[in-house]
N, C-alpha and C. Protein backbone atom coordinates (compact mmCIF):
# COMPACT_ATOMS: atom_id res chain seq x y z
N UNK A 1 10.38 12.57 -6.81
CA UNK A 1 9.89 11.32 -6.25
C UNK A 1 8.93 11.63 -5.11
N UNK A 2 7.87 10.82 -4.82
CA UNK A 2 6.67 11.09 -3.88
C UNK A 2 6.55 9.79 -3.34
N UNK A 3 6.25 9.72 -1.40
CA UNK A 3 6.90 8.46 -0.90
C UNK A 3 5.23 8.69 0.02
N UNK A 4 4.60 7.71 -1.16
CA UNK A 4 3.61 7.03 -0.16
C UNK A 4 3.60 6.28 1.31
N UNK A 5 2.96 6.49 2.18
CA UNK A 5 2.67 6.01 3.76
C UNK A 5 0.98 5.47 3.74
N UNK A 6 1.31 4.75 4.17
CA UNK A 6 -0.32 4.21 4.93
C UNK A 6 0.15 2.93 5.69
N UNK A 7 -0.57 3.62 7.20
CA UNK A 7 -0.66 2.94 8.21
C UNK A 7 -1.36 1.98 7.85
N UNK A 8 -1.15 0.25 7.58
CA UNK A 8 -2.63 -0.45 8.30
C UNK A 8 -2.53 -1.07 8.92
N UNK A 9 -3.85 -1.32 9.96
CA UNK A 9 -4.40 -1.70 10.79
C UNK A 9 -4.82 -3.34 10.64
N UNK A 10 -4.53 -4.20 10.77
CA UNK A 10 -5.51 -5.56 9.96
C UNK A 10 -6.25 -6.21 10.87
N UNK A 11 -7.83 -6.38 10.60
CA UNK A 11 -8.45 -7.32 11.26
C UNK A 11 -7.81 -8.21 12.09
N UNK A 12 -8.15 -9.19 13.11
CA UNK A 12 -7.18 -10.17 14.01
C UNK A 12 -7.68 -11.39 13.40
N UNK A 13 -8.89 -11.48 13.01
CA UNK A 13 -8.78 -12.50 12.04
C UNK A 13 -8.85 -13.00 10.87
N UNK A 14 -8.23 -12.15 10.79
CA UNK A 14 -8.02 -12.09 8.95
C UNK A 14 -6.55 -11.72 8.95
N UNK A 15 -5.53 -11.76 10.18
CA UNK A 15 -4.43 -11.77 9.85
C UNK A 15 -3.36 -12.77 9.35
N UNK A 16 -3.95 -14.27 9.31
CA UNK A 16 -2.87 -15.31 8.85
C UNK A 16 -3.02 -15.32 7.43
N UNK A 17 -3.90 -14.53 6.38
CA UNK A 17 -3.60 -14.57 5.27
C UNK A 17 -2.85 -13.23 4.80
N UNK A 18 -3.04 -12.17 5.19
CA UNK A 18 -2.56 -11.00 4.77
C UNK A 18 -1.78 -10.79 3.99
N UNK A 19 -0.23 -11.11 4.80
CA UNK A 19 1.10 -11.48 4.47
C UNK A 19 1.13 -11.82 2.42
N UNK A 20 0.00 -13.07 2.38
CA UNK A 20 0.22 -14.11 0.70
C UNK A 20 -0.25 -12.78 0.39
N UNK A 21 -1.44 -12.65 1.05
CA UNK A 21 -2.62 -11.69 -0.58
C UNK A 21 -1.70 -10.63 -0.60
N UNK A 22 -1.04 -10.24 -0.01
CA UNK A 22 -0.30 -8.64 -0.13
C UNK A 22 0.71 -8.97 -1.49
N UNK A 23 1.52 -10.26 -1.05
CA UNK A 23 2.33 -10.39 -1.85
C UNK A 23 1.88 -10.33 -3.73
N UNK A 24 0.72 -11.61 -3.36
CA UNK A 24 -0.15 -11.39 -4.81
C UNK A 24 -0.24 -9.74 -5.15
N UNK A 25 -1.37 -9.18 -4.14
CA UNK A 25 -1.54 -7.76 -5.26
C UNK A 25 -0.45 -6.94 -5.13
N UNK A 26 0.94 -7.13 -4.93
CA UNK A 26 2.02 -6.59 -4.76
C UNK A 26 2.40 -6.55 -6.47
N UNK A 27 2.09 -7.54 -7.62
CA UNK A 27 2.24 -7.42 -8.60
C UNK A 27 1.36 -6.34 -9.36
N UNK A 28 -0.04 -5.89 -8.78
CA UNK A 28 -0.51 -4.67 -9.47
C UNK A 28 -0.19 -3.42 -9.38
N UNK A 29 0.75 -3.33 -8.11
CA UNK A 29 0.53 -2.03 -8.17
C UNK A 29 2.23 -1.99 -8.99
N UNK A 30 3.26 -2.89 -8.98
CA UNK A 30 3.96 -2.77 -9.39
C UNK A 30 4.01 -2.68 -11.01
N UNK A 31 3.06 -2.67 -11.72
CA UNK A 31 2.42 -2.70 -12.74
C UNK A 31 2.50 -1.85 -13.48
N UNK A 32 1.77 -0.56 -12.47
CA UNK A 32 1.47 1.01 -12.87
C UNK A 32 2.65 2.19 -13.26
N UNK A 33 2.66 2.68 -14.39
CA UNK A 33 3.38 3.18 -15.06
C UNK A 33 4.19 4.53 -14.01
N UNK A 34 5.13 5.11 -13.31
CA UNK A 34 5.53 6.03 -12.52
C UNK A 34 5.62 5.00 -11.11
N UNK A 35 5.34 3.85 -11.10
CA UNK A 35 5.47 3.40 -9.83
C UNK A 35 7.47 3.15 -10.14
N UNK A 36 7.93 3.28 -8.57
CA UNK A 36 9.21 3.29 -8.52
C UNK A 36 9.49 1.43 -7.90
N UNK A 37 9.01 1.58 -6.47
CA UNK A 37 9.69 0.37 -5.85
C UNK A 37 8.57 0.35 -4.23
N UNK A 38 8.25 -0.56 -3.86
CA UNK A 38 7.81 -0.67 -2.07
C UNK A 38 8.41 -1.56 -1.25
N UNK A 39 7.82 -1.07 -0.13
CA UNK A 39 8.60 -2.05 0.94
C UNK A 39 6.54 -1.97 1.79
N UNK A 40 6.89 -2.90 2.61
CA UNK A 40 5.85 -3.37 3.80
C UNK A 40 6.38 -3.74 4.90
N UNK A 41 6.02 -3.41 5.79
CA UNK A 41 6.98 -3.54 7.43
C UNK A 41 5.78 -4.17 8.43
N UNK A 42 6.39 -4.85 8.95
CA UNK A 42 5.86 -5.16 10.29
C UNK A 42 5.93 -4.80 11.56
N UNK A 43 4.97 -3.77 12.46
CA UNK A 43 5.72 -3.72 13.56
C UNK A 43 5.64 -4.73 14.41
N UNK A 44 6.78 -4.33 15.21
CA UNK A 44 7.50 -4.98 16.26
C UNK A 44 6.54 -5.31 17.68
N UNK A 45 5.94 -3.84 17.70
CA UNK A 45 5.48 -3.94 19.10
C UNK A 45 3.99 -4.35 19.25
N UNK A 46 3.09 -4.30 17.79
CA UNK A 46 1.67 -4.63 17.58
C UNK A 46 1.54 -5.82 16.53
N UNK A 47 1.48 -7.12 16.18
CA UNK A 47 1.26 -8.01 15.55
C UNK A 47 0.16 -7.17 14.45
N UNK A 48 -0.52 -6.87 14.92
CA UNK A 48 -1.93 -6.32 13.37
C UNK A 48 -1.71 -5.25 12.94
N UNK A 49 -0.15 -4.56 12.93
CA UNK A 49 0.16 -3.27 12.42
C UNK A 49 0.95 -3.51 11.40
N UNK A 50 1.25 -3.09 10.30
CA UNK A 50 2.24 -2.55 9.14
C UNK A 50 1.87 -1.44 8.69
N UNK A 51 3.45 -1.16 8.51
CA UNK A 51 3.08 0.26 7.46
C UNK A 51 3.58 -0.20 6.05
N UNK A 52 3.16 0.60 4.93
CA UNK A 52 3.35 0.20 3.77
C UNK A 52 3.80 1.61 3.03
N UNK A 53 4.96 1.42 2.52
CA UNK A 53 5.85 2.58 1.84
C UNK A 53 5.67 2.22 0.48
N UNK A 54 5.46 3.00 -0.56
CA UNK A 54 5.13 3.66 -2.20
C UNK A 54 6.10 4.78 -2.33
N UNK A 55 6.93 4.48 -3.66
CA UNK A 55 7.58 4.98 -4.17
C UNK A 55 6.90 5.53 -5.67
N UNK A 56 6.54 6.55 -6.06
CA UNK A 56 6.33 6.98 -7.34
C UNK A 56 6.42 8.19 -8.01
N UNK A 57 7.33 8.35 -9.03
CA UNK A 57 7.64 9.57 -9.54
C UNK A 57 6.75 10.47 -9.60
N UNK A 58 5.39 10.39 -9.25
CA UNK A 58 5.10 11.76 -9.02
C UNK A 58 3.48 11.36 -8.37
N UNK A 59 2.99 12.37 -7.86
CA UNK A 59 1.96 12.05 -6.98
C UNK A 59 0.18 11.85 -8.04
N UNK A 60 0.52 12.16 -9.43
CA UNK A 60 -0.69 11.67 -10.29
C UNK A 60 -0.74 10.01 -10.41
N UNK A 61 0.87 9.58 -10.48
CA UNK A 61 0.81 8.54 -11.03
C UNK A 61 0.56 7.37 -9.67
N UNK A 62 0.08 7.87 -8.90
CA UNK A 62 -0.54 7.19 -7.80
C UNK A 62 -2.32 7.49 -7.58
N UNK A 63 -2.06 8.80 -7.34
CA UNK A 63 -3.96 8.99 -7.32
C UNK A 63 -4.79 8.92 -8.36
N UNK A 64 -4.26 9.10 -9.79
CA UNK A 64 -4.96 8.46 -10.72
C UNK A 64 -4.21 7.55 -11.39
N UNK A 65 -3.06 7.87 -12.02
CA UNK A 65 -2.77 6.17 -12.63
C UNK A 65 -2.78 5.25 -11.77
N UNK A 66 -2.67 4.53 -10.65
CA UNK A 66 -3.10 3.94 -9.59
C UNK A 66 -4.89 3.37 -9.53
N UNK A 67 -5.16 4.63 -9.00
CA UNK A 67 -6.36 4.50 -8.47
C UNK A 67 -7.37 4.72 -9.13
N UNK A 68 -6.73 4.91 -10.52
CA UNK A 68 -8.30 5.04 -11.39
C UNK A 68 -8.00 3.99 -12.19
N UNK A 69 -7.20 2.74 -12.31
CA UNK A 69 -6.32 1.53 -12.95
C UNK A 69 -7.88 0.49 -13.00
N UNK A 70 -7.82 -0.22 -13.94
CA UNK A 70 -8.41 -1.50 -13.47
C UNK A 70 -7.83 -2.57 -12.56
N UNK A 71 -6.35 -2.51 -12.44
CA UNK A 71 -5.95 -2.81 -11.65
C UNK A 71 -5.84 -2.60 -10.14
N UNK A 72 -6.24 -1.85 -9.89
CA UNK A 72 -6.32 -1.14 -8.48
C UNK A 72 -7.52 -1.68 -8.07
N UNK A 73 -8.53 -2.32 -8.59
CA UNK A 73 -10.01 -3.07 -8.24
C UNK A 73 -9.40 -4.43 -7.89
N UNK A 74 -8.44 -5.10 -8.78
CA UNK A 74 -7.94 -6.76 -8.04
C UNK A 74 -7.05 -5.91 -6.61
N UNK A 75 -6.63 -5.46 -6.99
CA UNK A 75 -5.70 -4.51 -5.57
C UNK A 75 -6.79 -4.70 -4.32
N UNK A 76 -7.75 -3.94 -4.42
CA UNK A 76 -9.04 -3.37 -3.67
C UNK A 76 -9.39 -4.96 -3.24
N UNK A 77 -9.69 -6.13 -4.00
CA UNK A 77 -10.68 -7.27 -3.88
C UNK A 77 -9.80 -8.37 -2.81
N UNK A 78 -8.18 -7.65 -2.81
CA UNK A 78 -7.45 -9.04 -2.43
C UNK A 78 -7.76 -8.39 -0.88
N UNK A 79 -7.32 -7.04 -1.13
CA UNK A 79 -6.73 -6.37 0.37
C UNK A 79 -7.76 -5.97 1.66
N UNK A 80 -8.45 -4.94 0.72
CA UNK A 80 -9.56 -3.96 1.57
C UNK A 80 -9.81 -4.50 2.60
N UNK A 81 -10.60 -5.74 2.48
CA UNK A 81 -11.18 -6.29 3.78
C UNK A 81 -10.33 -6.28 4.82
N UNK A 82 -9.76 -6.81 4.60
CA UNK A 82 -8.53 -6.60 5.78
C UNK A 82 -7.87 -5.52 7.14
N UNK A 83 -8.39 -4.48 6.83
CA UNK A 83 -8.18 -2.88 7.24
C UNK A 83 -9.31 -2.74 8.22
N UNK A 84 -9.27 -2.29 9.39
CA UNK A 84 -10.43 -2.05 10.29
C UNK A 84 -9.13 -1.29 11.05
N UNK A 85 -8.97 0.36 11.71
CA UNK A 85 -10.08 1.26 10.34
C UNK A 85 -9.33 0.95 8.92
N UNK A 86 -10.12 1.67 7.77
CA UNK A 86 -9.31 2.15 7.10
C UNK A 86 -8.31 2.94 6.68
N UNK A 87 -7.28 2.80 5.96
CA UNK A 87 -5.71 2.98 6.47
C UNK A 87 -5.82 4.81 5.75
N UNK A 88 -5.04 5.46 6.73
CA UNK A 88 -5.05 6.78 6.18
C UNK A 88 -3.88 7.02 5.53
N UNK A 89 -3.93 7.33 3.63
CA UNK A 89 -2.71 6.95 2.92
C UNK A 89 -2.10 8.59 2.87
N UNK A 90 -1.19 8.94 3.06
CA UNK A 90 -0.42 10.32 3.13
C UNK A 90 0.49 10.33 2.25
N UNK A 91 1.01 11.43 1.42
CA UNK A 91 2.29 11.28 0.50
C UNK A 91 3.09 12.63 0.75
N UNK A 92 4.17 12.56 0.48
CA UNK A 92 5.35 13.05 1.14
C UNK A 92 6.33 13.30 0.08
N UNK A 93 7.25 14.49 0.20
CA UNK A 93 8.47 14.49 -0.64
C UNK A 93 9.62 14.82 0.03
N UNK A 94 10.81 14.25 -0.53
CA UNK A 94 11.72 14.35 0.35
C UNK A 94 12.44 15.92 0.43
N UNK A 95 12.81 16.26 1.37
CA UNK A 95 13.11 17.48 1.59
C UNK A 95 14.99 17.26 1.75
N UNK A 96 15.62 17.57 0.35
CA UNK A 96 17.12 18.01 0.49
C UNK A 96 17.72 18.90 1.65
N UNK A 97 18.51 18.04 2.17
CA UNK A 97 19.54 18.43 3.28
C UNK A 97 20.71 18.88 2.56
């Protein structure tokens, strides 16, 4: 399993829609074949911050089944704008204790 991160940042005014459109393209990426499950968080201490956690069995089925998707363009059309900067996405595996 490979546990997507990306910080974003959201415009201040473009933050009272965010929240819907996320939810909308929340159905594409859930779409993509190796995707597991996400979550989206809000922080606490910055109103225009979330981080956004990706779950997917393996790290192709994000950088290209993902991102080479036609789906990942309605993804791109709802969200992008939104991001000032753009969000730096990192992936990670869990390390057994």
């Amino acid at each position: 399993m490979v546990l997507e991160i990306a910080i974003l940042q959201i415009k201040e005014s473009k933050i009272d829609n965010f929240e819907t459109d996320f939810r909308m393209a929340s159905k594409y990426i859930a779409s993509i074949p190796g995707y597991i499950k996400h979550s989206l968080h809000k922080c606490i201490e910055d109103d225009l911050k979330y981080v956004l956690q990706v779950q997917w069995q393996n790290l192709e089925d994000h950088t290209l089944g993902f991102r080479q998707s036609n789906v990942y363009q309605e993804w791109k059309e709802l969200l992008h704008h939104y991001y000032e900067p753009f969000p730096i996405v990192e992936h990670f595996q869990e390390i057994e204790l």
